[in-house]
N, C-alpha and C. Protein backbone atom coordinates (compact mmCIF):
# COMPACT_ATOMS: atom_id res chain seq x y z
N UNK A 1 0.82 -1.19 0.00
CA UNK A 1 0.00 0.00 0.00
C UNK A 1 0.87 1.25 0.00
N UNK A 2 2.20 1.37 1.14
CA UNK A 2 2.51 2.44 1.15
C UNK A 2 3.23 2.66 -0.06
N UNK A 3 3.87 2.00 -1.25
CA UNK A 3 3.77 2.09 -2.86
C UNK A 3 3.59 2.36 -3.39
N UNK A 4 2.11 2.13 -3.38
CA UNK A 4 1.17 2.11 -4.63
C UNK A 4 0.86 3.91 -3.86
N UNK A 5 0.64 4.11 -2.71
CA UNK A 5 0.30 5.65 -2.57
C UNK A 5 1.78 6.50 -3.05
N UNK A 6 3.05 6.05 -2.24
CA UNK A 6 3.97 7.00 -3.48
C UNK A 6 4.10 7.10 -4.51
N UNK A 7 3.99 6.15 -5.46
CA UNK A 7 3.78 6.18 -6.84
C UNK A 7 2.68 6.71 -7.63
N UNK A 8 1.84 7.24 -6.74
CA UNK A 8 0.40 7.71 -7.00
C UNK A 8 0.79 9.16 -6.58
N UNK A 9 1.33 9.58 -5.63
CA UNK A 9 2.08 10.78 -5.33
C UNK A 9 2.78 11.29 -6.57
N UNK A 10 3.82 10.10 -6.79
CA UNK A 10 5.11 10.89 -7.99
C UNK A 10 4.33 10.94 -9.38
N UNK A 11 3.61 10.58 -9.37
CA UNK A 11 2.92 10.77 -10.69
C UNK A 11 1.83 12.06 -10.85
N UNK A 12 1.88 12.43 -9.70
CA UNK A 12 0.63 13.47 -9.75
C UNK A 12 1.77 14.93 -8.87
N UNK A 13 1.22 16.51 -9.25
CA UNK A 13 1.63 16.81 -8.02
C UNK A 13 0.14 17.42 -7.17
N UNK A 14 -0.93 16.81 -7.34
CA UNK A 14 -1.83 16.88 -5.94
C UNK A 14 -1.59 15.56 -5.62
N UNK A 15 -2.05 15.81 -4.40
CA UNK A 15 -1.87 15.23 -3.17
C UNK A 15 -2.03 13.92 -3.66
N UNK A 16 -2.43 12.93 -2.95
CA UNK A 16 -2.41 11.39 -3.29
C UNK A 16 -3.52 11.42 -2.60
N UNK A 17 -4.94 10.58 -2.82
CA UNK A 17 -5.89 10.15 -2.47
C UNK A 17 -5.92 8.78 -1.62
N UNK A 18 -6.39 8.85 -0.49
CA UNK A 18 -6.21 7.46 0.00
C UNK A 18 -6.24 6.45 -0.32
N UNK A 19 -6.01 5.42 -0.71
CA UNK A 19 -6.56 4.08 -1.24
C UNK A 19 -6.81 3.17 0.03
N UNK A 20 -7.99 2.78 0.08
CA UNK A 20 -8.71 1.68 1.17
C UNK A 20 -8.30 0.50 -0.15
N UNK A 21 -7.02 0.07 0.25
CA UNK A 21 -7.05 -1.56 -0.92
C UNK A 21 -5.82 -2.65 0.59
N UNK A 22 -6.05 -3.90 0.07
CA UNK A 22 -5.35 -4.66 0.80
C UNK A 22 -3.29 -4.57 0.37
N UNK A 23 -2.75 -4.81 1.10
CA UNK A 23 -1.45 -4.61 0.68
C UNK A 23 -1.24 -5.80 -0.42
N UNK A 24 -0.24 -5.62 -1.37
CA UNK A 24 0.03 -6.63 -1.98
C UNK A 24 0.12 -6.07 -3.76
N UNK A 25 -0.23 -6.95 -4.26
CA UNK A 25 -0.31 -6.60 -5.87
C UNK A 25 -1.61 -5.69 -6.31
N UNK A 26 -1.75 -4.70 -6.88
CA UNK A 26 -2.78 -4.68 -7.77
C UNK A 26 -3.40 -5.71 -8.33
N UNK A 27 -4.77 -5.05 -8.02
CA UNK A 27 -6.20 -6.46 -8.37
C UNK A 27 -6.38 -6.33 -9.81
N UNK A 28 -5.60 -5.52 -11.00
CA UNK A 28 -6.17 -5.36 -12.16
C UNK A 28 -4.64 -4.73 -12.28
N UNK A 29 -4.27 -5.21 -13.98
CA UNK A 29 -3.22 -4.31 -14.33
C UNK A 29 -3.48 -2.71 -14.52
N UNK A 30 -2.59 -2.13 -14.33
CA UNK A 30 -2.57 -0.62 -14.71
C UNK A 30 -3.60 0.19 -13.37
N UNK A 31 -4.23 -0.84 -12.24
CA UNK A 31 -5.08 -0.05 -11.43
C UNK A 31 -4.35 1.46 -11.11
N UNK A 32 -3.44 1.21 -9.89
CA UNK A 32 -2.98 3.10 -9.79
C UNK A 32 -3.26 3.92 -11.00
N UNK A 33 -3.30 3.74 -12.31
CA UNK A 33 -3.57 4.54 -13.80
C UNK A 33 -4.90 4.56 -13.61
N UNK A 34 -5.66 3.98 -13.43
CA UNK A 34 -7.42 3.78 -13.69
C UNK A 34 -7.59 4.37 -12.08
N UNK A 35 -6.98 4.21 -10.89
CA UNK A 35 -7.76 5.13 -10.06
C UNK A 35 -7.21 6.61 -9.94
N UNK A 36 -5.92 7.23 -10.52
CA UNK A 36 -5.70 8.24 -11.04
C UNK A 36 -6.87 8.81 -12.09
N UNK A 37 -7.51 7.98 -13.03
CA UNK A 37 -8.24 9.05 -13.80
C UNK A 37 -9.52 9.26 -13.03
N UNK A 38 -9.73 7.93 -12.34
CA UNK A 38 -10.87 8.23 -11.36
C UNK A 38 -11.17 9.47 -10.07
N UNK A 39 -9.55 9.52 -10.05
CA UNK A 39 -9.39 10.95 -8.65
C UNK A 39 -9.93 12.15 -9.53
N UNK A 40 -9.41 12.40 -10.83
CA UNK A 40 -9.81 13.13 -11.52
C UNK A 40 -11.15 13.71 -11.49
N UNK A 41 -11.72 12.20 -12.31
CA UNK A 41 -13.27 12.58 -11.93
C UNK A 41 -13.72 12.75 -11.03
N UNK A 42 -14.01 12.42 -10.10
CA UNK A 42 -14.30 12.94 -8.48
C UNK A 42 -14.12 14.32 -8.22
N UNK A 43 -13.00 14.74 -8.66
CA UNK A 43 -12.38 15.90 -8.60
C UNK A 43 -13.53 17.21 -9.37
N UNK A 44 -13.59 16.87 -10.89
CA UNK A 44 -14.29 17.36 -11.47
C UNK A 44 -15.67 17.07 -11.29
N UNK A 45 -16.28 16.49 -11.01
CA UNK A 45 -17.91 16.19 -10.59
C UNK A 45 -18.27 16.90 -9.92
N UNK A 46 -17.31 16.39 -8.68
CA UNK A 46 -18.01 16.62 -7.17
C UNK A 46 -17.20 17.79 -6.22
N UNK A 47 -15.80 18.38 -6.94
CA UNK A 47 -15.12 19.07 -5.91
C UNK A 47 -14.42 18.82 -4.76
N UNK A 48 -14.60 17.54 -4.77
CA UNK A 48 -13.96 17.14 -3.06
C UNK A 48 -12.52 17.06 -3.12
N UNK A 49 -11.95 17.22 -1.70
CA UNK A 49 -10.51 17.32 -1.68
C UNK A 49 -10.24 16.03 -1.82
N UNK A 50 -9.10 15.97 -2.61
CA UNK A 50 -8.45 14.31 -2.77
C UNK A 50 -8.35 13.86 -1.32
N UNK A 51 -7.98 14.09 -0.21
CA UNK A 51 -7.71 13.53 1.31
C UNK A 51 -9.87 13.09 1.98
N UNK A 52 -10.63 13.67 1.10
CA UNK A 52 -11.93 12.88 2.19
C UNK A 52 -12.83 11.79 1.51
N UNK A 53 -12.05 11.31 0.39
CA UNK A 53 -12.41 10.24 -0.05
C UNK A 53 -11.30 8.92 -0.26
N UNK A 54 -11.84 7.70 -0.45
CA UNK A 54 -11.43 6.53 -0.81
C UNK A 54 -11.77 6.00 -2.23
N UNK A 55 -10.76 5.17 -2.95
CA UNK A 55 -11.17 4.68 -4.00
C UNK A 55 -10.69 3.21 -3.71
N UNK A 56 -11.43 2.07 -4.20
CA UNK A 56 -10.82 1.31 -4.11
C UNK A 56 -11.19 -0.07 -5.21
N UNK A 57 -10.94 -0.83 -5.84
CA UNK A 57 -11.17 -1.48 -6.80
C UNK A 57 -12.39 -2.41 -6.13
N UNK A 58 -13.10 -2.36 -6.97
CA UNK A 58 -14.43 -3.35 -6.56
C UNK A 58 -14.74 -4.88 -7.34
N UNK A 59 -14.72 -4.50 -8.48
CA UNK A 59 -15.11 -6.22 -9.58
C UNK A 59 -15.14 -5.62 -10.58
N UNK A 60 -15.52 -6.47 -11.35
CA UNK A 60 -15.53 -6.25 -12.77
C UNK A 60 -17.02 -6.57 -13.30
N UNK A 61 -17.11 -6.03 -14.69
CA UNK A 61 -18.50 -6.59 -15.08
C UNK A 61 -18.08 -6.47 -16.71
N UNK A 62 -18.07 -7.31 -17.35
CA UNK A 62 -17.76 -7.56 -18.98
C UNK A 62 -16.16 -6.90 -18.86
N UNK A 63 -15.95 -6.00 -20.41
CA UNK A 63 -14.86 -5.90 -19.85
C UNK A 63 -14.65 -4.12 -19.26
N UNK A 64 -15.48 -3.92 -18.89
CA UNK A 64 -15.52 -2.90 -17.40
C UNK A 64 -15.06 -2.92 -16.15
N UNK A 65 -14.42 -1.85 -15.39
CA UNK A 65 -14.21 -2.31 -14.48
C UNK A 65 -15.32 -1.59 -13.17
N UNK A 66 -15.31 -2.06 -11.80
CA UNK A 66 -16.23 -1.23 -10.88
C UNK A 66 -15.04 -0.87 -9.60
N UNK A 67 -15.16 0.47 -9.72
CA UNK A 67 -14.33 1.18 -8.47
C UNK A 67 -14.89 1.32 -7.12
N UNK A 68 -15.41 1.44 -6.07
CA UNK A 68 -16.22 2.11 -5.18
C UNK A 68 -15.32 3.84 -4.59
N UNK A 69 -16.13 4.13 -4.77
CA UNK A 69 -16.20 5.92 -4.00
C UNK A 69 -16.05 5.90 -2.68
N UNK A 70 -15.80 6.13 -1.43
CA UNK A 70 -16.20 5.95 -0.43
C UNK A 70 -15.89 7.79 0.45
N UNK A 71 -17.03 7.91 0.39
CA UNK A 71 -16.65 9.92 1.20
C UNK A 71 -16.30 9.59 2.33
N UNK A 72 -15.43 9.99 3.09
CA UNK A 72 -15.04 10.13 4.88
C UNK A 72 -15.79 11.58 5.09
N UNK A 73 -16.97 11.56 6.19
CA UNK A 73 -17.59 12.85 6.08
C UNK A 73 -16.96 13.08 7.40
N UNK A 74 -15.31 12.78 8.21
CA UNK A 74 -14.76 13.07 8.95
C UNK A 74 -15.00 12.56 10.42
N UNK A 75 -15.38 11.04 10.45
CA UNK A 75 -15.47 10.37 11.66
C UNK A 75 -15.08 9.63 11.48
N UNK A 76 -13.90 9.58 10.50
CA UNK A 76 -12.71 8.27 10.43
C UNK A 76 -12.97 7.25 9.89
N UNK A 77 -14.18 6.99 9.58
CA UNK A 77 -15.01 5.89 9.10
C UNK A 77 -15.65 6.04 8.16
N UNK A 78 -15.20 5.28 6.89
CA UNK A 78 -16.17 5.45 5.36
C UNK A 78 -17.07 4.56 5.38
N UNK A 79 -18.64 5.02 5.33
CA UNK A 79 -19.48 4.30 5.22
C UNK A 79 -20.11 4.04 3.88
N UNK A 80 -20.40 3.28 3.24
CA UNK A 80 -20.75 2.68 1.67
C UNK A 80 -22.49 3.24 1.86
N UNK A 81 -23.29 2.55 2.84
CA UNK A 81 -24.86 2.44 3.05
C UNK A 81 -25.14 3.68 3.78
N UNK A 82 -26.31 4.30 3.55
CA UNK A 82 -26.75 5.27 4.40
C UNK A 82 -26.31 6.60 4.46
N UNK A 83 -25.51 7.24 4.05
CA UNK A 83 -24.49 8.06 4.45
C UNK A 83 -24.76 9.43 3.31
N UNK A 84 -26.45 9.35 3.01
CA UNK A 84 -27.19 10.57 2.08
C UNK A 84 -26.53 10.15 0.68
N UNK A 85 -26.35 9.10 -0.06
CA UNK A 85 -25.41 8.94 -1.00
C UNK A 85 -24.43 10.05 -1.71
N UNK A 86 -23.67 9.75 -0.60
CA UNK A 86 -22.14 10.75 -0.70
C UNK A 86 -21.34 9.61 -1.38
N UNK A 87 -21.35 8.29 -1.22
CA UNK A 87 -20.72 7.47 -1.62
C UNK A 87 -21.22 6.62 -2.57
N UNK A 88 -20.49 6.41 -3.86
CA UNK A 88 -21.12 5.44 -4.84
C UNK A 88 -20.04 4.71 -5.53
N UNK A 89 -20.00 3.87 -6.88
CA UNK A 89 -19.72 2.99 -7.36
C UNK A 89 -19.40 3.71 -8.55
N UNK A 90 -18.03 3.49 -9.26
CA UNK A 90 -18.39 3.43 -10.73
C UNK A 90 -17.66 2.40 -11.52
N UNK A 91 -18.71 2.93 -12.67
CA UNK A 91 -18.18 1.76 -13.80
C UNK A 91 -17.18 2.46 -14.76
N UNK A 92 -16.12 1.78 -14.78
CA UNK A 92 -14.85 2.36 -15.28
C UNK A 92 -14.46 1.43 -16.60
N UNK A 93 -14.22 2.03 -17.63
CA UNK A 93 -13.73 1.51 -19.15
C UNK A 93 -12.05 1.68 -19.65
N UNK A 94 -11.72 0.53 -18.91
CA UNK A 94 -9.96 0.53 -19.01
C UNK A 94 -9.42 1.32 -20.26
N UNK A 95 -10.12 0.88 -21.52
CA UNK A 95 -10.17 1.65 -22.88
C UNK A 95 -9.81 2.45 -22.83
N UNK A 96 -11.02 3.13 -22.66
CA UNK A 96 -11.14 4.57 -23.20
C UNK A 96 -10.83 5.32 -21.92
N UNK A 97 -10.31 4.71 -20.54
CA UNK A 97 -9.84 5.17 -19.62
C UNK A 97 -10.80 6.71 -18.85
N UNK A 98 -12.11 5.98 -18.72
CA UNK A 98 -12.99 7.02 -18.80
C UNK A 98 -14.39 6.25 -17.64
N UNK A 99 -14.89 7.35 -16.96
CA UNK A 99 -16.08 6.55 -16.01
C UNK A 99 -17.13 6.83 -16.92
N UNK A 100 -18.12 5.28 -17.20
CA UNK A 100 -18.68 5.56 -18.12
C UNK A 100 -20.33 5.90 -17.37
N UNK A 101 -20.06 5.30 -16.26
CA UNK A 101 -21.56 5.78 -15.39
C UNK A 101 -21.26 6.16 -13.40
N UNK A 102 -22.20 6.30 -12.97
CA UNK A 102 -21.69 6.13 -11.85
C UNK A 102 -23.16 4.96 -10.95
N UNK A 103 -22.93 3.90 -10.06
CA UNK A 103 -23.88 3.18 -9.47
C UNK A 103 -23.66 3.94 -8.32
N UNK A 104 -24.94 3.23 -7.35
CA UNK A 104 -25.45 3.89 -6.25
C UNK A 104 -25.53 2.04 -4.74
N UNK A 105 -24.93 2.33 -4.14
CA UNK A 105 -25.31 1.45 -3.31
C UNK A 105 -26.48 1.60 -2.67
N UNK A 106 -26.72 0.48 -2.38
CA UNK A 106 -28.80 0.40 -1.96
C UNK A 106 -28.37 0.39 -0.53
């Protein structure tokens, strides 16, 4: 983890966005690249500072991929359910390196 966040650092000069992922390998080639364009979007959508959210690789669906969003609304704890949907899902297109929708957790 602490890696994949410097390398996510040296590649950018804002800040580095947290990643909620397990230590070890990337779950998908090129992920740090695909959640870099994803900080982006977040960025541009919604405005939020890269430090009060999480991204973190979710599954796949064809050949799409699914990220989850997760907002920290500053009690240390990212909640997915309930949380006024501050937090959602997207569907990400390795391709065209682009979010092609965004889902909503129930």
């Amino acid at each position: 983890m602490k890696y994949l966040c410097l390398a996510l650092a040296l590649l950018t000069a804002c800040p580095a966005v947290a990643l909620a992922q397990a230590s070890g390998p990337p779950h998908v080639e090129h992920e740090a690249d695909y959640i870099q364009s994803i900080v982006k979007y977040v960025r541009n959508s919604r405005g939020w500072p890269d430090n009060s959210y999480t991204v973190e690789f979710y599954g796949k669906e064809g050949d799409d991929l699914i990220f989850s969003v997760g907002y920290d609304r500053g009690d240390n704890a990212t909640n997915f359910v309930g949380n006024e949907g501050d937090s959602f899902k997207v569907l990400f297109n390795p391709k065209t390196q682009k979010v092609e929708r965004e889902l909503y957790f129930g």
